[in-house]
Protein backbone atom coordinates (compact mmCIF):
# COMPACT_ATOMS: atom_id res chain seq x y z
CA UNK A 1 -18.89 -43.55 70.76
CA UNK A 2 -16.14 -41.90 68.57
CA UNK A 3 -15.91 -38.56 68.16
CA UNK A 4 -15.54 -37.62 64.39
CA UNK A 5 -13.16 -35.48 63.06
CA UNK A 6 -14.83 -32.19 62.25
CA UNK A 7 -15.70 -31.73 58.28
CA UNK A 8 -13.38 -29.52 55.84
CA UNK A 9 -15.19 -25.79 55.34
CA UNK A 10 -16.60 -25.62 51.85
CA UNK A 11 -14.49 -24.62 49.24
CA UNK A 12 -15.16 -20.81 48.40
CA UNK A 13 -17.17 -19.77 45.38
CA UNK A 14 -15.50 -19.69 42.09
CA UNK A 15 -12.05 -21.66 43.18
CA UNK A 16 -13.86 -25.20 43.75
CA UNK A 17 -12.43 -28.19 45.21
CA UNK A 18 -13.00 -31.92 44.50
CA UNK A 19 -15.16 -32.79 47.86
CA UNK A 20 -17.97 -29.69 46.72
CA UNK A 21 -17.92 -31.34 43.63
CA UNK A 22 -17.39 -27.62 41.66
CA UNK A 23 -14.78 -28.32 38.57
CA UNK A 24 -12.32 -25.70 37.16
CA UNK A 25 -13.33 -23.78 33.88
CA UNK A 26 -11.50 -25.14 31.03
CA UNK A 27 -11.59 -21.95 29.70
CA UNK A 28 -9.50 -20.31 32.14
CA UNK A 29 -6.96 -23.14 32.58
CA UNK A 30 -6.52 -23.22 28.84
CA UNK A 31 -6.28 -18.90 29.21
CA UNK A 32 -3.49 -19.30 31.49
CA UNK A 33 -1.69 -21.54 29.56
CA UNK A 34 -2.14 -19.48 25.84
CA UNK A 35 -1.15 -16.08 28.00
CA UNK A 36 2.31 -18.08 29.58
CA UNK A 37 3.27 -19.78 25.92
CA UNK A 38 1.95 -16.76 23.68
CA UNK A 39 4.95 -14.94 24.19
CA UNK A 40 6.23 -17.34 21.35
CA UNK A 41 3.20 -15.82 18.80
CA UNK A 42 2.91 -12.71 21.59
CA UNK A 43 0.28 -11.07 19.31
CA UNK A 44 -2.10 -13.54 18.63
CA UNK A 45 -1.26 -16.03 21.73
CA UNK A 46 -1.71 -13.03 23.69
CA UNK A 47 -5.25 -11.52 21.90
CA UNK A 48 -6.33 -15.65 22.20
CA UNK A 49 -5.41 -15.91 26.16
CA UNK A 50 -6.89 -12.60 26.81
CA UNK A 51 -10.50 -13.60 25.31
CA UNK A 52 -10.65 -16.74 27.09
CA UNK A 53 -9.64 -15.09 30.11
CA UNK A 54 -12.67 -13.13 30.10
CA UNK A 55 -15.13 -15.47 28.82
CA UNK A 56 -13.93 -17.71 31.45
CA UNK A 57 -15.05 -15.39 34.12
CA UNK A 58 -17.99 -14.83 32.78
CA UNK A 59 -18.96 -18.66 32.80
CA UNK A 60 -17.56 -18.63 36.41
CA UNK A 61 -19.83 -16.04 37.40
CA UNK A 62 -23.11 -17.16 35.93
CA UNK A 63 -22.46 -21.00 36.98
CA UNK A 64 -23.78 -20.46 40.36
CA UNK A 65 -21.00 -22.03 42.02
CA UNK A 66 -20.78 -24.77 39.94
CA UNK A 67 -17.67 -23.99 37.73
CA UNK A 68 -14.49 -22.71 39.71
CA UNK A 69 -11.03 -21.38 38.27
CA UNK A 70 -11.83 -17.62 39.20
CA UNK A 71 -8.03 -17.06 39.89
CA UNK A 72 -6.21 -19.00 36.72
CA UNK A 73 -8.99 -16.93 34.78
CA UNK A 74 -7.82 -14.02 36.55
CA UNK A 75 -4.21 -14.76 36.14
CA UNK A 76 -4.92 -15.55 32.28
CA UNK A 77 -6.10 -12.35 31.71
CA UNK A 78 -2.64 -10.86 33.07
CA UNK A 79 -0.52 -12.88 31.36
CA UNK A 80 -2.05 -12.59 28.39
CA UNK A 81 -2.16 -8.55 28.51
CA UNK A 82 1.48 -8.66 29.24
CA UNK A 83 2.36 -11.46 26.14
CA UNK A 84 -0.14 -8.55 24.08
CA UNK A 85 1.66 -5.92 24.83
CA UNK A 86 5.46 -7.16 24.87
CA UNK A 87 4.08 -8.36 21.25
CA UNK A 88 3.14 -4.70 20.07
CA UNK A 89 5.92 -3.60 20.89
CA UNK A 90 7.94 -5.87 19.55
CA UNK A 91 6.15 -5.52 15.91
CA UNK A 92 6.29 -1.91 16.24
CA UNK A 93 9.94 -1.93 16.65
CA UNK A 94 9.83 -4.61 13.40
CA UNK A 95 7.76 -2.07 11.46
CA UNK A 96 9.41 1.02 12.22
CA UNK A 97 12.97 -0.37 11.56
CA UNK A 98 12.04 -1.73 8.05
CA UNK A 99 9.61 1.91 7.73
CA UNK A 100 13.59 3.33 8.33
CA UNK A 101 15.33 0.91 6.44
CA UNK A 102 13.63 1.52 3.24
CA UNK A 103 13.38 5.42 3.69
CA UNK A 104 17.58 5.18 4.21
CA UNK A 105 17.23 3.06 0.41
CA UNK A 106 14.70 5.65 -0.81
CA UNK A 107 17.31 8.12 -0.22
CA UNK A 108 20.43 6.77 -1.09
CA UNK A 109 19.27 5.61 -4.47
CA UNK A 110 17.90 9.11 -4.59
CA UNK A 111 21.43 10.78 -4.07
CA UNK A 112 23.13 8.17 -6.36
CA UNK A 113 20.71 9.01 -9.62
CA UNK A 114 21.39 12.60 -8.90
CA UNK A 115 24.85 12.11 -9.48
CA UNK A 116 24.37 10.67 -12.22
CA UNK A 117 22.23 13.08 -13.55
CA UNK A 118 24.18 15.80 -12.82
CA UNK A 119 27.03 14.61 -14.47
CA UNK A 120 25.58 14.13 -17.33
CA UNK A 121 24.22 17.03 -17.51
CA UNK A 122 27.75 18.54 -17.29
CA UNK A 123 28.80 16.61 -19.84
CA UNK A 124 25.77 18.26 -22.13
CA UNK A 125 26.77 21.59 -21.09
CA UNK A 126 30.35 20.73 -22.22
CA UNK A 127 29.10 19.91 -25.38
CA UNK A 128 27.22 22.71 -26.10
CA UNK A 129 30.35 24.64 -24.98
CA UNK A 130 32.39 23.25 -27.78
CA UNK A 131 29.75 23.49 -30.42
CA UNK A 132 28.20 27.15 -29.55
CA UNK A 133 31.80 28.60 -27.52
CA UNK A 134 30.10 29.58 -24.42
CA UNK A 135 27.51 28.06 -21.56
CA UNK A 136 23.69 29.22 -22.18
CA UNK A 137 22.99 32.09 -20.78
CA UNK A 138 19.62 32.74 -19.06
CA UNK A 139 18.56 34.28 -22.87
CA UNK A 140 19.48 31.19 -23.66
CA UNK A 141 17.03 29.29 -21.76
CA UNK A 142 19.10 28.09 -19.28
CA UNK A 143 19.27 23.95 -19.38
CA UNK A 144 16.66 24.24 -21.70
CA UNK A 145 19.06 25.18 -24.67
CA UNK A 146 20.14 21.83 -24.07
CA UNK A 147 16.99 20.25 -25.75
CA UNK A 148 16.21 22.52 -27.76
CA UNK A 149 17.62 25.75 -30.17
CA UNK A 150 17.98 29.18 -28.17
CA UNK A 151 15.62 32.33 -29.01
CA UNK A 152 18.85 33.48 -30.31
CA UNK A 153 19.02 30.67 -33.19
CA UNK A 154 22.84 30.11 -32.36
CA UNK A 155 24.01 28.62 -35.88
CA UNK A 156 26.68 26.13 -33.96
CA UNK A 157 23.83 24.93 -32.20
CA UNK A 158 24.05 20.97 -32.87
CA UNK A 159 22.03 19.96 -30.04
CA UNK A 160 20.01 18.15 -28.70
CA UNK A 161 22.30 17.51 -26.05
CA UNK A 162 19.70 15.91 -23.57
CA UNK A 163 16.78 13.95 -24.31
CA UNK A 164 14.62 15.41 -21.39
CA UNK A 165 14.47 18.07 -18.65
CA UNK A 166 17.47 17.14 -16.34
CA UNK A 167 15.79 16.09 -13.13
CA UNK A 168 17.64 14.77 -10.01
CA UNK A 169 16.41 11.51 -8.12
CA UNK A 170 13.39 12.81 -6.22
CA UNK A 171 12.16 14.31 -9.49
CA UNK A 172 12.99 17.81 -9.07
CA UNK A 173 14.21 19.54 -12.04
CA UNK A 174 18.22 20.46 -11.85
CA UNK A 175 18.97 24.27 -10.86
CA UNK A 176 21.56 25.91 -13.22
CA UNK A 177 23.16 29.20 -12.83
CA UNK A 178 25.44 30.42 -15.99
CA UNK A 179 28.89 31.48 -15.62
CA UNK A 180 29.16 34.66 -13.13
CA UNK A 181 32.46 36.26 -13.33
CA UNK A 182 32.23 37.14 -9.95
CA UNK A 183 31.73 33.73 -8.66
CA UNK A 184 35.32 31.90 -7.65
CA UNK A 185 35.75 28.98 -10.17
CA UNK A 186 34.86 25.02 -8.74
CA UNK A 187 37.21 22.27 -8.80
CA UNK A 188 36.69 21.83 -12.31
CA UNK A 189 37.07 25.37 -13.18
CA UNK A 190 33.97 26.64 -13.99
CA UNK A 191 31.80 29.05 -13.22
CA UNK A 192 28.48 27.96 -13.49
CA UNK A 193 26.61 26.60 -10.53
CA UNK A 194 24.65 23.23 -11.31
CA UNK A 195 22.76 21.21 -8.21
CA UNK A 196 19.94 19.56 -6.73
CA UNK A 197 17.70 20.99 -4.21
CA UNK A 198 17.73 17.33 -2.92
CA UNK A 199 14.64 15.32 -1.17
CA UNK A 200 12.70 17.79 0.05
CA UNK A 201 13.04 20.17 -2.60
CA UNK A 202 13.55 23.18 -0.99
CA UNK A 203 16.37 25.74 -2.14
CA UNK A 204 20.17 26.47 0.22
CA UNK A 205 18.77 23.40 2.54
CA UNK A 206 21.18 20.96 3.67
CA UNK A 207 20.09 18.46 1.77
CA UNK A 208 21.13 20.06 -1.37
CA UNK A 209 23.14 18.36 -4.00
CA UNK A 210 25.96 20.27 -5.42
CA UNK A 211 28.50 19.35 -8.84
């Protein structure tokens, strides 16, 4: 009589093997291969992979026996957590650089209309300089004699001179100090001060926006 060769051990629980007759899960084959290829869609690959992952254990576990794939489930589940969380990252970097992007717009369109403001502002106070023969004076009104007559009722008053309250770009109205003799004379050669307390519209920041 011949001897026959002894038979294979069984195939453990959960891994299966073709001569016990246990099959993979689909579920965690097809986790394994979302989780390896998500890192193309990392967020939603990765989110997809990492739910099948885990439902694929489950049906491993309550099969009995019967369903196998415990270790590509297993290894689904990784991959996919990494392809998640390379993806977060990734679209947090995307959000905070175009979060930075347009506050570095925000503010240089903010510095631009104050100079433009500004300016033209000077340009009203120049006026009313010709017309009245001095800057207003804080009796004056400051900017405000701009728009409309001084308390004083200067007769060479032809103004308006400026349609609204001068603002700068953030929406801040414009500070104006009148001439000082005492303070040294700017480029121009005046004496009166005239800025912008810039974006975050605080006073002597630096930030400020000076003529």
């Amino acid at each position: 009589m011949t001897d026959q060769p002894p038979s294979p051990p069984p195939a453990p629980p959960g891994y299966g093997g073709s001569e016990t007759g246990v099959r993979a899960s689909g579920l965690a084959i097809a986790s394994l291969v979302v989780g390896l290829a998500g890192f193309c869609i990392p967020v939603i690959g990765g989110g997809v992979g990492l739910a099948l992952g885990i439902v694929a254990l489950r049906q491993i576990g309550r099969s009995g026996g019967a369903v196998g794939g415990r270790g590509l489930a297993i290894g689904g589940i990784v991959a996919s957590a990494v392809t998640l969380l390379f993806g977060l990252v990734v679209v947090g970097g995307i959000v905070t650089s175009m979060f930075m992007g347009r506050t570095w717009v925000a503010e240089a369109q903010g510095q631009m209309e104050t100079r433009v403001q500004i300016e033209a502002t000077a340009n009203a106070l120049e006026m009313y300089h010709l017309d009245v023969g001095r800057y207003p004076t804080e009796a004056d009104g400051g900017l405000e004699a701009l728009r409309a007559r001084p308390p004083a009722a200067v007769d060479d008053w032809r103004g308006p001179y400026v349609k609204e309250p001068p603002a700068d770009g953030w929406g801040h109205p414009l500070r104006y100090e009148p001439p000082d003799p005492d303070r040294p004379d700017d480029v121009r050669g005046h004496t009166y001060r005239l800025w912008s307390v810039g974006p975050d519209g605080m006073e002597d920041t630096p930030d400020d926006v000076e003529r």
